[in-house]
Protein backbone atom coordinates (compact mmCIF):
# COMPACT_ATOMS: atom_id res chain seq x y z
CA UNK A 1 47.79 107.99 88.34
CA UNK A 2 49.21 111.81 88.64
CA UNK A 3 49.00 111.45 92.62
CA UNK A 4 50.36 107.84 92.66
CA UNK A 5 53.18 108.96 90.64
CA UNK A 6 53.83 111.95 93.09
CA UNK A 7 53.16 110.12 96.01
CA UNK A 8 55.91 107.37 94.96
CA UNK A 9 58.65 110.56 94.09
CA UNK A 10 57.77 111.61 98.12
CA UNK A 11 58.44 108.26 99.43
CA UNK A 12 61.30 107.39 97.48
CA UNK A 13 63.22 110.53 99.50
CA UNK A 14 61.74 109.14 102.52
CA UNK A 15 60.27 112.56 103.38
CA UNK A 16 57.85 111.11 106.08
CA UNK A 17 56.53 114.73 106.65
CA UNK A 18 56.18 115.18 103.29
CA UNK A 19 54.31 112.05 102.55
CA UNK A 20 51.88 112.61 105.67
CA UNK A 21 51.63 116.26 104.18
CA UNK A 22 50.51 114.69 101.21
CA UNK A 23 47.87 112.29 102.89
CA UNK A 24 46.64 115.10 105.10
CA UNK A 25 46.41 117.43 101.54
CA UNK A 26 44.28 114.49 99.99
CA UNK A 27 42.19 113.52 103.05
CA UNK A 28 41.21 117.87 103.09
CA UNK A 29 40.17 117.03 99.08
CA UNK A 30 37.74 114.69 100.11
CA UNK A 31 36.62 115.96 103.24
CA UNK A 32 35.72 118.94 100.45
CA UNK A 33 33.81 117.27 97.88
CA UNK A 34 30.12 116.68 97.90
CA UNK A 35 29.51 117.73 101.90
CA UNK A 36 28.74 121.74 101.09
CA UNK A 37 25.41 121.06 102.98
CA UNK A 38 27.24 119.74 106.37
CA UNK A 39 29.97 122.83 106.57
CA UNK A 40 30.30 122.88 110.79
CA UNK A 41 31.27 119.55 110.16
CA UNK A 42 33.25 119.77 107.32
CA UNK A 43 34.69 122.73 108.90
CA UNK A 44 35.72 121.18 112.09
CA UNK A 45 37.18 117.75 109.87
CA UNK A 46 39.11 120.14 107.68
CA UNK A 47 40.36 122.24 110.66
CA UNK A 48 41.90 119.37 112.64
CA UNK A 49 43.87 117.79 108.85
CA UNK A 50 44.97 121.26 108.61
CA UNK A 51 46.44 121.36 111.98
CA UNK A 52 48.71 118.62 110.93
CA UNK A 53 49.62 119.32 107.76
CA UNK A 54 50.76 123.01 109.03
CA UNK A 55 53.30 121.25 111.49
CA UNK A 56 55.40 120.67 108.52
CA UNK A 57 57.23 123.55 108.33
CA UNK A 58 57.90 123.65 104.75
CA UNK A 59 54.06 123.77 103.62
CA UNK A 60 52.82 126.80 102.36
CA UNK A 61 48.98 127.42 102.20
CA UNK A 62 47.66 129.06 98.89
CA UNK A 63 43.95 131.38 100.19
CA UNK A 64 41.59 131.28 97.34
CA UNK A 65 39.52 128.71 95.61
CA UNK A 66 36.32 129.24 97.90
CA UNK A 67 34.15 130.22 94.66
CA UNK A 68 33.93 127.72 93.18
CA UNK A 69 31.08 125.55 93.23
CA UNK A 70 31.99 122.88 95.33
CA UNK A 71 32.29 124.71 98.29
CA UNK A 72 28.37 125.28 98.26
CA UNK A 73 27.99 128.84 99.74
CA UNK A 74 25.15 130.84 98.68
CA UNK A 75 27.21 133.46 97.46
CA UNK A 76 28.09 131.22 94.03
CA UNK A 77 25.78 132.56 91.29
CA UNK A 78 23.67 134.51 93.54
CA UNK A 79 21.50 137.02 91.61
CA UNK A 80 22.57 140.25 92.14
CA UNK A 81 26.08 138.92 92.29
CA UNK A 82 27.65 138.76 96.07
CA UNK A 83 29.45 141.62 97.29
CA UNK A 84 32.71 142.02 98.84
CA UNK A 85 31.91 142.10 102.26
CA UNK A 86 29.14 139.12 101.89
CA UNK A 87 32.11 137.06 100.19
CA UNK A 88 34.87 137.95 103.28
CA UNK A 89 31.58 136.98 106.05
CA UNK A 90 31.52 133.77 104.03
CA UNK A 91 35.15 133.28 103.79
CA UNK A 92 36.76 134.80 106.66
CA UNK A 93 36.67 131.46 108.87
CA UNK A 94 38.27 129.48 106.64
CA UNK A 95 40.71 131.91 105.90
CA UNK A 96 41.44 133.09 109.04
CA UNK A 97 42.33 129.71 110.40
CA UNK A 98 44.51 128.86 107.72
CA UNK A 99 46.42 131.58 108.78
CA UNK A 100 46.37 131.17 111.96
CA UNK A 101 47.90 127.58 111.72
CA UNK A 102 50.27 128.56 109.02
CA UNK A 103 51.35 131.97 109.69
CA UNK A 104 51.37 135.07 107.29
CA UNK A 105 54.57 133.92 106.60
CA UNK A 106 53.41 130.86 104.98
CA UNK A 107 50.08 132.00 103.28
CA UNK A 108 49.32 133.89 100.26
CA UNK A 109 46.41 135.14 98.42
CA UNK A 110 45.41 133.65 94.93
CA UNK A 111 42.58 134.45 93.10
CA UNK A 112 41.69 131.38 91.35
CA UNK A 113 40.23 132.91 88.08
CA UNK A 114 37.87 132.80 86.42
CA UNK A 115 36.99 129.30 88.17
CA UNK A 116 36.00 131.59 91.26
CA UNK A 117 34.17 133.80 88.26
CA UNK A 118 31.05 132.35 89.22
CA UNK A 119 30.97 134.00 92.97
CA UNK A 120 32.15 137.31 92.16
CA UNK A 121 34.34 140.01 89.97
CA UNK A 122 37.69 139.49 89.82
CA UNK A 123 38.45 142.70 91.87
CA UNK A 124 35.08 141.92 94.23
CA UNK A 125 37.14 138.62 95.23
CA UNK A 126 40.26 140.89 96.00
CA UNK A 127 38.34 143.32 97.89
CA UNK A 128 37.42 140.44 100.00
CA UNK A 129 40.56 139.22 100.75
CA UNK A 130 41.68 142.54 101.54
CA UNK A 131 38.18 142.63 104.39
CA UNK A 132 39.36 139.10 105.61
CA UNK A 133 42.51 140.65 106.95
CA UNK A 134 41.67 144.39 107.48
CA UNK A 135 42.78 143.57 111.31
CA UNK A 136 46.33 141.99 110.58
CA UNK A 137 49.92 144.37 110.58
CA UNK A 138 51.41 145.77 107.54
CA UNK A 139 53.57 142.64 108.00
CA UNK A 140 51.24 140.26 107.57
CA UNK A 141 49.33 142.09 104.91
CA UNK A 142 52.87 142.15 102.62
CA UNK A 143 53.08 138.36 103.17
CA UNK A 144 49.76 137.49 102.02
CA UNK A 145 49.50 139.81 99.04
CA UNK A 146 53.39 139.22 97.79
CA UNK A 147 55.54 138.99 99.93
CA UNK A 148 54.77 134.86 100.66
CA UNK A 149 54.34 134.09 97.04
CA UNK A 150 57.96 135.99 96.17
CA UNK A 151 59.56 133.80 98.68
CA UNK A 152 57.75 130.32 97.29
CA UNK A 153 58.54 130.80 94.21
CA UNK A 154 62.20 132.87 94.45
CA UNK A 155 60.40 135.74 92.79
CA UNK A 156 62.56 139.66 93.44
CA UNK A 157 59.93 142.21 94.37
CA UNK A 158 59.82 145.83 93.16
CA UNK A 159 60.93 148.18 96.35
CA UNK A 160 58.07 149.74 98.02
């Protein structure tokens, strides 16, 4: 009923790129569940809804979530627990092209714990966010660890 409701609030500003935002946000929800075993696929599905919902230019992307257990990588309750660099390997694709669609600019890191607590440390999942984008500018880097997030959400940093 939650989604109807917000659904109905998009429509009744006739935000058309909102409200196909919104479809493409849903269709990537169900793309996710229950199809861990058929990732290429998945991948390539989620890849091509994520295209489109980063052409509207007032969509941010939140990076995180990929613990949890519905994303079915081997890392989640692995015994000994997954290390940083294992949990980047895993992630790095599907972080790497959200960013690439989005831009810095538009992404930011969230940890998503303890729901991710099952993969990994809090600071092991940080660590791996920091190996996803070892390669990217100090730029970049300050978008996706604050700088993204303080914008969103009209937040003042501390100066460097």
């Amino acid at each position: 009923m939650a989604e109807q409701a917000g659904l109905r609030s998009v429509l009744l500003y006739g935000q058309d790129s909102v409200a196909a935002a919104v479809r493409q946000a849903a269709e990537i929800a169900r793309i996710a569940r229950g199809e861990a075993g058929r990732r290429e696929e998945v991948f390539a599905r989620w890849k091509t809804n994520l295209a489109d919902l980063a052409k509207c230019p007032n969509m941010f992307m939140k990076l995180g979530g990929l613990g949890m257990p519905i994303n079915g990588f081997p890392s989640f309750r692995q015994s000994p627990p997954a290390t940083s660099q294992q949990l980047a390997d895993e992630w790095r694709p599907w972080f790497e092209t959200a960013i690439e669609l989005f831009g810095a600019h538009r992404c930011m890191f969230e940890s998503n714990y303890p729901t991710d607590g099952g993969t990994g440390s809090y600071s092991t999942l940080w660590n791996a966010f920091k190996r996803v984008c070892a390669g990217a500018s100090a730029e970049e880097k300050a978008d996706l660890f604050a700088g993204t997030a303080a914008r969103f959400y009209g937040l003042e940093l501390p100066p460097a």
